[in-house]
C-alpha atoms as a PDB file:
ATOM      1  CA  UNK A   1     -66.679  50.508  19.771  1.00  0.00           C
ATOM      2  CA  UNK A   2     -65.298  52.881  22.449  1.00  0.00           C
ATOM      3  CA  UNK A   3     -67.036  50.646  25.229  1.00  0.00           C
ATOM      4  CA  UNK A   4     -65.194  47.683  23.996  1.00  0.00           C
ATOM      5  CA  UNK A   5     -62.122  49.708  23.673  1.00  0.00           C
ATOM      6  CA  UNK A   6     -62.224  51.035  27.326  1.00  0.00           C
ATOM      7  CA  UNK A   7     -63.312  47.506  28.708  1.00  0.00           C
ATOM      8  CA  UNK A   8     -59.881  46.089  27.202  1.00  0.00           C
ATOM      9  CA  UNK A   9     -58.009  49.018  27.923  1.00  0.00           C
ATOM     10  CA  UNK A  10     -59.059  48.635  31.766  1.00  0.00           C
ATOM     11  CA  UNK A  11     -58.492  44.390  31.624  1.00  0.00           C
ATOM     12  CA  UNK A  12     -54.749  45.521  29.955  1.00  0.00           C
ATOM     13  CA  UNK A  13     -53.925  47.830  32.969  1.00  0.00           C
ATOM     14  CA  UNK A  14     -55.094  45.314  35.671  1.00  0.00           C
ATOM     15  CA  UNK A  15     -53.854  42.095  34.304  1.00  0.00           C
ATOM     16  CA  UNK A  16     -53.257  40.694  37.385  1.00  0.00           C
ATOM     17  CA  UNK A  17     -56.230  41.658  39.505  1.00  0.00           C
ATOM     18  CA  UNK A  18     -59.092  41.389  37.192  1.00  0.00           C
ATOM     19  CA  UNK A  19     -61.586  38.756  36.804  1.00  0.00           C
ATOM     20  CA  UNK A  20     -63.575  39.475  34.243  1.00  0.00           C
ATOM     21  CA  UNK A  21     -61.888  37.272  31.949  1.00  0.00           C
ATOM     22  CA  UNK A  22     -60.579  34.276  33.522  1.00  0.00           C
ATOM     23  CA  UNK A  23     -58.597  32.624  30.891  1.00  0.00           C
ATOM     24  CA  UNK A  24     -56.932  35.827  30.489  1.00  0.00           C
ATOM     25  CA  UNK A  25     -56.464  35.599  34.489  1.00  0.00           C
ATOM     26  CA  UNK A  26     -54.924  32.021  34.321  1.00  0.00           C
ATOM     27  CA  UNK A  27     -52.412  33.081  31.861  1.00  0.00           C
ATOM     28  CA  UNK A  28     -51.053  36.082  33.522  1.00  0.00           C
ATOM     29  CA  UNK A  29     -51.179  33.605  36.947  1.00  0.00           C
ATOM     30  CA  UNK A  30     -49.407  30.900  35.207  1.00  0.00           C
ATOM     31  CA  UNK A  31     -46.668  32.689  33.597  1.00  0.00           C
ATOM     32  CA  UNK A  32     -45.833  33.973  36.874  1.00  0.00           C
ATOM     33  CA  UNK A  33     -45.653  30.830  38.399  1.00  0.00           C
ATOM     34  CA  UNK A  34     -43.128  30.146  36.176  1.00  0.00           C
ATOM     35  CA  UNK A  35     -41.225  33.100  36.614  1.00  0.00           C
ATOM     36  CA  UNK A  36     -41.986  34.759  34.019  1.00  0.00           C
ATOM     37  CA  UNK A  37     -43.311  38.276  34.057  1.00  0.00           C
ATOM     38  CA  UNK A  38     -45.646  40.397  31.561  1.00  0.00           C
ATOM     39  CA  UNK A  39     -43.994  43.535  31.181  1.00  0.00           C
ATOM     40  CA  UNK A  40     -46.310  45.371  28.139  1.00  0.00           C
ATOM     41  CA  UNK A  41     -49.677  43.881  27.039  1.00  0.00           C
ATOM     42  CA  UNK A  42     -51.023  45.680  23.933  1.00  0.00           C
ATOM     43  CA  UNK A  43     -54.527  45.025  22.011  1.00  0.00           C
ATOM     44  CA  UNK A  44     -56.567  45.266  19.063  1.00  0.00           C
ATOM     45  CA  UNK A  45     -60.317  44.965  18.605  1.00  0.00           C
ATOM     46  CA  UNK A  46     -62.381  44.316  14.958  1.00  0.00           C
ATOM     47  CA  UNK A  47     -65.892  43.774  14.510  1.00  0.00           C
ATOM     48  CA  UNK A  48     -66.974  41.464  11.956  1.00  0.00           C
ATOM     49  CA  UNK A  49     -70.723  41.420  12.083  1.00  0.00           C
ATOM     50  CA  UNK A  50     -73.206  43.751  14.040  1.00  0.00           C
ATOM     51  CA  UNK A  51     -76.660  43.454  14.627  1.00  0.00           C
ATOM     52  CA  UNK A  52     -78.660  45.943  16.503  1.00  0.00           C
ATOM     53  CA  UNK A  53     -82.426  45.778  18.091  1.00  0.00           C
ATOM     54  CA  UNK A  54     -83.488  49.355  18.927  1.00  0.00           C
ATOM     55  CA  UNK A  55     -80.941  50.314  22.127  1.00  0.00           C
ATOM     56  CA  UNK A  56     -79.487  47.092  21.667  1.00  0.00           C
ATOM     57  CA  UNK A  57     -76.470  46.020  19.843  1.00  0.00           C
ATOM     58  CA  UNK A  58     -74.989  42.406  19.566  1.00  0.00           C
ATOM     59  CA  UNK A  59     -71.468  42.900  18.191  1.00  0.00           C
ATOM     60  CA  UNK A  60     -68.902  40.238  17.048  1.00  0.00           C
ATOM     61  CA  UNK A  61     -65.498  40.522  16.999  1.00  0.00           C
ATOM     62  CA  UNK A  62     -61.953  39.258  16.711  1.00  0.00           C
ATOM     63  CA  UNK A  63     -59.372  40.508  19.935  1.00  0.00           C
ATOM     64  CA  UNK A  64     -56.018  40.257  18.874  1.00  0.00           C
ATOM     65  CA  UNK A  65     -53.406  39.947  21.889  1.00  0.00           C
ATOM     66  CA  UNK A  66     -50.128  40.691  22.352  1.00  0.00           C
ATOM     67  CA  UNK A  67     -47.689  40.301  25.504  1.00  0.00           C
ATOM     68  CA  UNK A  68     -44.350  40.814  25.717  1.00  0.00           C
ATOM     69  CA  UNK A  69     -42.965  38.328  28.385  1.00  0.00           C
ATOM     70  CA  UNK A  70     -39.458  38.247  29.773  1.00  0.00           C
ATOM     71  CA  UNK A  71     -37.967  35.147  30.718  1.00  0.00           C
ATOM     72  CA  UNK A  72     -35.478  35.056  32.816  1.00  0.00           C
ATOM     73  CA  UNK A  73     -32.850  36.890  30.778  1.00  0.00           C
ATOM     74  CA  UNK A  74     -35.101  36.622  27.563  1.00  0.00           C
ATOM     75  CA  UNK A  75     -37.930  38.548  25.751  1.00  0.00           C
ATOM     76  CA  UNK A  76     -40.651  36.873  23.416  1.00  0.00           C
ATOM     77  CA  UNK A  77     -44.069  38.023  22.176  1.00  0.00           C
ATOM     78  CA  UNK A  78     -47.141  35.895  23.262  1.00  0.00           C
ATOM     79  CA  UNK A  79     -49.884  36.763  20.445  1.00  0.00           C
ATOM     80  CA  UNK A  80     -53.043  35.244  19.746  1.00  0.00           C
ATOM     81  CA  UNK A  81     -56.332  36.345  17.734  1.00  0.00           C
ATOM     82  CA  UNK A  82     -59.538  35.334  19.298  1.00  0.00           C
ATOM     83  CA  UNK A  83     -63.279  35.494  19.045  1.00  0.00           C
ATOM     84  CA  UNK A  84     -65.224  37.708  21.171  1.00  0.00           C
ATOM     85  CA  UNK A  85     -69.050  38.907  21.246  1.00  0.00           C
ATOM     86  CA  UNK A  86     -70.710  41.735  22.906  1.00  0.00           C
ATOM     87  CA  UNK A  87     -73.946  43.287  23.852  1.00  0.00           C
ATOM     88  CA  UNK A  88     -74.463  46.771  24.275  1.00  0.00           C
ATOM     89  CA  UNK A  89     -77.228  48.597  25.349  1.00  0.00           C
ATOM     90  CA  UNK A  90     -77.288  52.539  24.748  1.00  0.00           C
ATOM     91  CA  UNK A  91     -73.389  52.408  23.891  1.00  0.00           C
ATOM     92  CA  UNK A  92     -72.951  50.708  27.459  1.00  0.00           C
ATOM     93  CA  UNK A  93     -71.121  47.168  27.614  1.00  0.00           C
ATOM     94  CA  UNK A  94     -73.657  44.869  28.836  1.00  0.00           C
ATOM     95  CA  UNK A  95     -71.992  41.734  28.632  1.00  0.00           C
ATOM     96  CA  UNK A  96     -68.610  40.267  26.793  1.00  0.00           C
ATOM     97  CA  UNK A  97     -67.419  36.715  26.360  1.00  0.00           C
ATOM     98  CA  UNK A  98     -64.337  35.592  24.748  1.00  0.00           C
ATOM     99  CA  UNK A  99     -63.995  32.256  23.354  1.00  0.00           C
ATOM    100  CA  UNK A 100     -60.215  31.431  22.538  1.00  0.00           C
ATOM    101  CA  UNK A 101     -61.568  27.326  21.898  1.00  0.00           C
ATOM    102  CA  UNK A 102     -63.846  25.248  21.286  1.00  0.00           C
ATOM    103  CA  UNK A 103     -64.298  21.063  21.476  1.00  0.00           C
ATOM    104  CA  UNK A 104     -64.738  19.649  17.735  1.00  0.00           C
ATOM    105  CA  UNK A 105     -67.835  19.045  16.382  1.00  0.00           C
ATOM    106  CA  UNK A 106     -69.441  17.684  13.496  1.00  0.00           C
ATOM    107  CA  UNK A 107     -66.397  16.187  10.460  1.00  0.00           C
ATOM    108  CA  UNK A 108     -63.561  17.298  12.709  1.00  0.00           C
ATOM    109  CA  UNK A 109     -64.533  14.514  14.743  1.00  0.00           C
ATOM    110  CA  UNK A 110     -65.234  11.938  12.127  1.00  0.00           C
ATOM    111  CA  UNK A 111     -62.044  10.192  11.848  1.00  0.00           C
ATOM    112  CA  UNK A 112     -61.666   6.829  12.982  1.00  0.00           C
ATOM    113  CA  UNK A 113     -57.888   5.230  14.575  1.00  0.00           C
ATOM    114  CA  UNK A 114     -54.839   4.818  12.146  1.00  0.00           C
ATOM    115  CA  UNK A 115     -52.967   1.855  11.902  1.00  0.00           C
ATOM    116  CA  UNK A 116     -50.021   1.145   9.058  1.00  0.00           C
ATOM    117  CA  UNK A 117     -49.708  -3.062   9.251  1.00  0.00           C
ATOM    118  CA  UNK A 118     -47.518  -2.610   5.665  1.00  0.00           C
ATOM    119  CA  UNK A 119     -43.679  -1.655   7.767  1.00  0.00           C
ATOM    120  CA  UNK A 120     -42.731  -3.299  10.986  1.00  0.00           C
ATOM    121  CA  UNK A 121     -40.145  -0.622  11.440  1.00  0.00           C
ATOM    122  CA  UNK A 122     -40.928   3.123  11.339  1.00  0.00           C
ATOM    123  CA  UNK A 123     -38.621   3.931   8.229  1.00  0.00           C
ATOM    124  CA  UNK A 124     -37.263   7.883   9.364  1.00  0.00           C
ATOM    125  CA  UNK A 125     -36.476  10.521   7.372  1.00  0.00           C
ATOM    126  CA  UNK A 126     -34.657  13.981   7.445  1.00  0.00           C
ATOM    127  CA  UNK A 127     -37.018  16.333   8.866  1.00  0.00           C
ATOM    128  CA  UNK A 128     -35.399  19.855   8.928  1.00  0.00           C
ATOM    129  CA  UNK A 129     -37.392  21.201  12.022  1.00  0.00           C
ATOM    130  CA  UNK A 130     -35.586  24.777  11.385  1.00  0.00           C
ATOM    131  CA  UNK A 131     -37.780  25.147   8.163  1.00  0.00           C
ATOM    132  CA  UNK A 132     -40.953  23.495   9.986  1.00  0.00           C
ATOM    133  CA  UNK A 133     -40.757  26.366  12.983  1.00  0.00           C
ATOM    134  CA  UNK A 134     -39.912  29.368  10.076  1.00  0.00           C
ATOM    135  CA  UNK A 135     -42.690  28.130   8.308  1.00  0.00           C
ATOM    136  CA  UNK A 136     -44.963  27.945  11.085  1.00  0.00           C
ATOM    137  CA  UNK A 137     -43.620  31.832  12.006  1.00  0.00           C
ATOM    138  CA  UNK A 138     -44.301  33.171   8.821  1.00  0.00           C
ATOM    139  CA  UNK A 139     -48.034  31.675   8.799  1.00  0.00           C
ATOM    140  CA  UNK A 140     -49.049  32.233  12.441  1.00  0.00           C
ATOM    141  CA  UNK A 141     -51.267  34.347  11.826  1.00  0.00           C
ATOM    142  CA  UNK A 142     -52.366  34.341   7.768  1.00  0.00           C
ATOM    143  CA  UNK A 143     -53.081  31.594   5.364  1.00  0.00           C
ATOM    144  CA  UNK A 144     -51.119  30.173   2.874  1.00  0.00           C
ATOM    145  CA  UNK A 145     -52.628  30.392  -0.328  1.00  0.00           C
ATOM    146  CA  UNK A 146     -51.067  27.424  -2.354  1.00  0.00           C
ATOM    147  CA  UNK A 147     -53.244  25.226   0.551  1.00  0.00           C
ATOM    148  CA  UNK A 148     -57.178  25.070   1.372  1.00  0.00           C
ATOM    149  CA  UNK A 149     -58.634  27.104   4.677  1.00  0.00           C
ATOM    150  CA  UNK A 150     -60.338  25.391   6.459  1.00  0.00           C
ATOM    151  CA  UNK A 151     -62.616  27.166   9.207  1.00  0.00           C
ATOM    152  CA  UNK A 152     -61.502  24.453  12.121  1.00  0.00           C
ATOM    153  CA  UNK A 153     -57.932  25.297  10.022  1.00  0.00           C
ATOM    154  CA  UNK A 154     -55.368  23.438  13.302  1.00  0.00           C
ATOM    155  CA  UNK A 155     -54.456  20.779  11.918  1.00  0.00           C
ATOM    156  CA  UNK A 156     -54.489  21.959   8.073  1.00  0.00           C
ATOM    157  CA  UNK A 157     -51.576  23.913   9.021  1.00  0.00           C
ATOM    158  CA  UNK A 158     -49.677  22.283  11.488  1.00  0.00           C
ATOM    159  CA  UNK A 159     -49.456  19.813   8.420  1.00  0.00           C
ATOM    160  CA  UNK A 160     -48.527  22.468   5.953  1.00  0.00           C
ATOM    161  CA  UNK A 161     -45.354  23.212   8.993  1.00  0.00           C
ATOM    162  CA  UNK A 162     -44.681  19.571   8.324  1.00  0.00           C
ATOM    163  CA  UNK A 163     -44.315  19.672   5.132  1.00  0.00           C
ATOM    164  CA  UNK A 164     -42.624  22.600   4.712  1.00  0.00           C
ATOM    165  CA  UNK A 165     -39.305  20.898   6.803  1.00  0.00           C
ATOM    166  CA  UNK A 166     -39.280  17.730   4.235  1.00  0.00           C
ATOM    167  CA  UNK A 167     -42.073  15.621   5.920  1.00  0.00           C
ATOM    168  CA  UNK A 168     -43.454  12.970   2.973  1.00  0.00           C
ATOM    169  CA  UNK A 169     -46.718  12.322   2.088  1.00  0.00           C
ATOM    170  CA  UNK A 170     -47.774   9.202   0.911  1.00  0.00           C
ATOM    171  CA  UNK A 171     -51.213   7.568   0.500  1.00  0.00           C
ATOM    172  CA  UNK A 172     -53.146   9.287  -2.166  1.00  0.00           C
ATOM    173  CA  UNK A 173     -55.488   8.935  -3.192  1.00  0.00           C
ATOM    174  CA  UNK A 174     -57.385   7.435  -0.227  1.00  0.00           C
ATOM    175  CA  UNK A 175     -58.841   9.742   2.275  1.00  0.00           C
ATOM    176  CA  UNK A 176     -58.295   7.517   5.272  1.00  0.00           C
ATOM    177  CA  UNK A 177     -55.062   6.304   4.590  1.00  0.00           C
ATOM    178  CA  UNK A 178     -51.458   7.858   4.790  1.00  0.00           C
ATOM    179  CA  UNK A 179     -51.036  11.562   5.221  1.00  0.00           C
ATOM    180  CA  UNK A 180     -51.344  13.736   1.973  1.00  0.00           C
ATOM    181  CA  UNK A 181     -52.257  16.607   0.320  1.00  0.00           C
ATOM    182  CA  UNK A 182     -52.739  17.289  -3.493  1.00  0.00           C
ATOM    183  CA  UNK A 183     -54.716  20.564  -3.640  1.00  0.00           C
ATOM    184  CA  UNK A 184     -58.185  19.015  -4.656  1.00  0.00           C
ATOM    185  CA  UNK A 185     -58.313  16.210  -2.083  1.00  0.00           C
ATOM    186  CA  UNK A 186     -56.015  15.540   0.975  1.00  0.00           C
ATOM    187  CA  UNK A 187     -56.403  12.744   3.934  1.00  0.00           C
ATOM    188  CA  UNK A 188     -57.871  13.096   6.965  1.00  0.00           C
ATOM    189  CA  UNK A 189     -54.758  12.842   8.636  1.00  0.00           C
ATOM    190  CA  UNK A 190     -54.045  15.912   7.049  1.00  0.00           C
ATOM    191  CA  UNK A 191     -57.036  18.048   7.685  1.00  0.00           C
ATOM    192  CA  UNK A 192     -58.640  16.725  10.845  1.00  0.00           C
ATOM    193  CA  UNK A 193     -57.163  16.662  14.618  1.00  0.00           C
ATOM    194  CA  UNK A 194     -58.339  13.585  15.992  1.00  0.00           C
ATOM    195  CA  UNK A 195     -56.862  11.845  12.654  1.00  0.00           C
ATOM    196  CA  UNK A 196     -53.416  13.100  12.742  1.00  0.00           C
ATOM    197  CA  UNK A 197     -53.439  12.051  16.357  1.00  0.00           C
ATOM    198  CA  UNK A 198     -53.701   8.416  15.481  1.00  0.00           C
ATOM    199  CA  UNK A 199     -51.738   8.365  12.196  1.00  0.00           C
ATOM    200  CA  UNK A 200     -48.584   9.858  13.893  1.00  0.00           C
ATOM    201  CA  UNK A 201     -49.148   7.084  16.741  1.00  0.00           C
ATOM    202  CA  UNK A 202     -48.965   3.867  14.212  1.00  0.00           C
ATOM    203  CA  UNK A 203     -47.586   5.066  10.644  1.00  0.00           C
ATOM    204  CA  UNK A 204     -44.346   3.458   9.632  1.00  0.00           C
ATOM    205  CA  UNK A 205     -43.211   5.066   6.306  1.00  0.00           C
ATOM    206  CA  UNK A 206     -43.636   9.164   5.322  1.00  0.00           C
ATOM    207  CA  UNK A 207     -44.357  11.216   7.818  1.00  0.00           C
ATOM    208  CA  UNK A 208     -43.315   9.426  11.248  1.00  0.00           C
ATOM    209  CA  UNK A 209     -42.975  10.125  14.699  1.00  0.00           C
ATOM    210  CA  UNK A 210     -42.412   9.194  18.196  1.00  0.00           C
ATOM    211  CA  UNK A 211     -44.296   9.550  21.019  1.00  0.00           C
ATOM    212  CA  UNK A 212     -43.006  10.282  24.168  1.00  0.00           C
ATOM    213  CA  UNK A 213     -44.417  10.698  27.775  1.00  0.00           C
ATOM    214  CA  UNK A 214     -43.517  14.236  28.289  1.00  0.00           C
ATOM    215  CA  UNK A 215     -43.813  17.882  27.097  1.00  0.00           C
ATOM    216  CA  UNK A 216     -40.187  18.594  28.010  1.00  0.00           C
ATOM    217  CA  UNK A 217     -38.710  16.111  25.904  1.00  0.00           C
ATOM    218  CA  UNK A 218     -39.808  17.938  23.177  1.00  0.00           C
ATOM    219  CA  UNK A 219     -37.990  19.993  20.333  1.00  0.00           C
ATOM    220  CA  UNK A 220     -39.181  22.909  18.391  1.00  0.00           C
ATOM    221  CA  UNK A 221     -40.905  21.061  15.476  1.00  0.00           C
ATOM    222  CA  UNK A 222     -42.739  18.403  17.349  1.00  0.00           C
ATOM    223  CA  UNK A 223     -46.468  18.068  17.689  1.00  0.00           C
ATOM    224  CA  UNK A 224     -48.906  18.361  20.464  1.00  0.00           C
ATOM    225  CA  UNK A 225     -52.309  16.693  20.362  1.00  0.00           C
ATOM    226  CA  UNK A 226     -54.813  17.533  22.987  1.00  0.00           C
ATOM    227  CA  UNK A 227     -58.207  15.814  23.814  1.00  0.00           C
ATOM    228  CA  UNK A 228     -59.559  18.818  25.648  1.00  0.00           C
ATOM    229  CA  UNK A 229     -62.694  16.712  27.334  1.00  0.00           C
ATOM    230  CA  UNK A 230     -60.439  13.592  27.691  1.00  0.00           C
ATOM    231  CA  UNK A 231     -63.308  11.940  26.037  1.00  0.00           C
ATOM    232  CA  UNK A 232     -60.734   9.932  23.731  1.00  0.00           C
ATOM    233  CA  UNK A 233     -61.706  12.292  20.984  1.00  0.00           C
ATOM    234  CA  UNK A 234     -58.647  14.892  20.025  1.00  0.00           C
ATOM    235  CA  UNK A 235     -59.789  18.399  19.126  1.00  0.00           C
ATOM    236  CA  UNK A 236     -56.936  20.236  18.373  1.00  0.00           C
ATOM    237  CA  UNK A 237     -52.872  20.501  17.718  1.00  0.00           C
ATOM    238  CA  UNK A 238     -50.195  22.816  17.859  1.00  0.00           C
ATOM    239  CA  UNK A 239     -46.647  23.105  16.303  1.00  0.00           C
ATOM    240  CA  UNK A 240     -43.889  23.438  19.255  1.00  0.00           C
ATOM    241  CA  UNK A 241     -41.402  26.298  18.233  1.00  0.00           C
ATOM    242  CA  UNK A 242     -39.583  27.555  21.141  1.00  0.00           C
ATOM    243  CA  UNK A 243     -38.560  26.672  24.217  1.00  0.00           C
ATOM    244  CA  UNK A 244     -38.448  28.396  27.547  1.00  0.00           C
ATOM    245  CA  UNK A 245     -35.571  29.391  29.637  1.00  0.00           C
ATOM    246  CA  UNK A 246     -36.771  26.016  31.628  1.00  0.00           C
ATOM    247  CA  UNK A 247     -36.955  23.740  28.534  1.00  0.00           C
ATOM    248  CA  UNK A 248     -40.696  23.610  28.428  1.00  0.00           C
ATOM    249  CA  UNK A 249     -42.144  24.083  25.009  1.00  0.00           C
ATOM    250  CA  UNK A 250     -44.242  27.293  23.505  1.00  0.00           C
ATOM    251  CA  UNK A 251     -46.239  26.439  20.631  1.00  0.00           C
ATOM    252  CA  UNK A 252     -48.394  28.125  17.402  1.00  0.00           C
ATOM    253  CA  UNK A 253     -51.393  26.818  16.247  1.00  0.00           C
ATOM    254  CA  UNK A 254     -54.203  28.258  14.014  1.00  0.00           C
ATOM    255  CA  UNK A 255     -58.032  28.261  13.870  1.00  0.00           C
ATOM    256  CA  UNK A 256     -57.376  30.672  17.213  1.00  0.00           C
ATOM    257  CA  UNK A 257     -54.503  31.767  16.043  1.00  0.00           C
ATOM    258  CA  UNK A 258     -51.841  32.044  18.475  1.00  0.00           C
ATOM    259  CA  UNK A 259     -47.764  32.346  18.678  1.00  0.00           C
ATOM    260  CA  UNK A 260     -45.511  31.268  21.227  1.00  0.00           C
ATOM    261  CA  UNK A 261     -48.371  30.059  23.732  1.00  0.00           C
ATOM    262  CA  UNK A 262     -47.766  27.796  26.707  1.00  0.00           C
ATOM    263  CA  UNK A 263     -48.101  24.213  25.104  1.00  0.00           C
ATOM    264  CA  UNK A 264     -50.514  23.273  28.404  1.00  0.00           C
ATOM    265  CA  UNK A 265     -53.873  25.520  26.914  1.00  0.00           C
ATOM    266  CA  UNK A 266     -54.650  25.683  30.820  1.00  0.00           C
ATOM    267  CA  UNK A 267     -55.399  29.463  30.135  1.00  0.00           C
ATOM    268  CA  UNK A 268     -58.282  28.088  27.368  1.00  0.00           C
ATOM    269  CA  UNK A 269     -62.022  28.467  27.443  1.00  0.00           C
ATOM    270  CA  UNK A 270     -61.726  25.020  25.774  1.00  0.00           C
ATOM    271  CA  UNK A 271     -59.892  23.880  29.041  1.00  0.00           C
ATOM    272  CA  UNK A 272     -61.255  21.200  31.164  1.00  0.00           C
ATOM    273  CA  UNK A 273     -59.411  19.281  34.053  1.00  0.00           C
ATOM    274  CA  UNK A 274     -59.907  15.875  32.173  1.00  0.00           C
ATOM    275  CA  UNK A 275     -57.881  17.175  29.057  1.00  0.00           C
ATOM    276  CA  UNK A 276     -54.958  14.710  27.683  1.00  0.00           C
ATOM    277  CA  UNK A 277     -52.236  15.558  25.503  1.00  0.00           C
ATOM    278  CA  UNK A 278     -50.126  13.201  23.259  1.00  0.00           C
ATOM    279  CA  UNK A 279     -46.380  14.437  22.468  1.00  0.00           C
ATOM    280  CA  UNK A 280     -45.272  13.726  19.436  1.00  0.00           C
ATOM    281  CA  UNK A 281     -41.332  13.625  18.513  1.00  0.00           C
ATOM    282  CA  UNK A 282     -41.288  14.136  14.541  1.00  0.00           C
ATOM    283  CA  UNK A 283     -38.572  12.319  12.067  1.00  0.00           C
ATOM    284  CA  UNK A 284     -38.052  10.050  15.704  1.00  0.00           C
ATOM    285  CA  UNK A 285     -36.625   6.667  15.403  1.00  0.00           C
END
């Protein structure tokens, strides 16, 4: 443990001339591209599982992250929780990689294109995005428990933000159509990344929304989909719930867990140059 300590001790002192974590390099670079300047990065490290072979130890453990960022004449707190591992031999850090995300694999990619032929017209409804972002503040980092967890637990709860600012559910009790929860079941839509994608592209009634060409037309309370690959396949979304001092959006998201991130990912490991993003406008007509 004091190896890993020190390692991340020496990465927060250096932020901007290290290079042994490159995602953690892009950030830093990016937020100064935009003006925007790290002025206190703090961290926390906790093992989870250990196992050890003679002098050597393989160690996994969560980082948690915290930067306090001043824009222009404004302060917020970037935090995220991610998942590291480390080898050790004799107590000295061999090797360390950090994975903040990962493409979808497996169900989370199971869901097939959304389409609602039953309404011509989206029919809106009053989404209160104030209770959607306090909602998504309050579970940032922790898990409701009147909802499921889910382990790849994105889009679980930027539908549970949804929800929480008067977003309706409709559809149950089949899986692949509408968006819904009821504690025992709940759609895919609800649950899986690449499903919400689609179903906030064509639904008509419930939960609707808009989608729009850019990032800055945004509000805090919108959606961000992003197909990290660009393989068509959509492995993960975020909440947006602030904006900066330029109007671009910062977002929260879980499975990582992460508050007031740069919607863009650029700093993830997940991060390739082929990635596409959908913007969705929530409640939109």
């Amino acid at each position: 443990m004091d190896a890993l300590r020190k390692y991340w001790e020496d990465i927060m002192k250096r932020l901007l001339d290290q290079k042994e974590e490159p995602w953690l390099e892009c950030k830093v670079k990016n937020l100064h591209e935009r003006g925007q300047l790290v002025k206190r990065a703090t961290f926390n490290v906790k093992p989870y599982h250990r196992v050890r072979y003679e002098r050597v130890s393989d160690i996994s453990y969560m980082l948690s992250l915290s930067l306090l960022i001043k824009d222009r004449q404004d302060y917020y707190l970037e935090e995220g929780v991610y998942r590291c591992k480390a080898f050790l031999n004799g107590g000295k850090l061999i090797d360390q990689v950090t994975e903040t995300e990962t493409s979808t694999t497996g169900e989370e990619r199971l869901a097939s294109a959304f389409t609602d032929n039953h309404q011509e017209q989206r029919l809106p409804f009053k989404y209160d995005r104030r209770a959607a972002v306090q909602y998504a503040e309050r579970w940032w980092d922790s898990y409701n428990p009147a909802y499921n967890h889910f382990d790849v637990d994105c889009t679980n709860y930027v539908s549970q933000c949804l929800r929480a600012g008067g977003a309706p559910m409709w559809g149950q009790p089949n899986r692949g159509k509408g968006w819904w929860y009821s504690g025992s079941n709940w759609s895919y839509s609800w649950a899986v990344a690449h499903s919400l994608r689609w179903y906030l592209s064509g639904a008509r009634q419930g939960l609707t929304a808009k989608e729009v060409t850019d990032a800055a037309l945004l509000s805090p309370g919108d959606v961000i989909c992003y197909d990290f690959e660009g393989d068509g396949r959509f492995d993960h979304n975020t909440i947006v719930v602030k904006m900066t001092s330029k109007g671009l959006p910062l977002v929260n998201a879980h499975t990582m867990n992460s508050r007031h991130r740069f919607w863009d990912y650029e700093d993830s490991t997940a991060y390739t140059p082929a990635i596409q993003y959908k913007f969705f406008k929530i409640g939109a007509e």
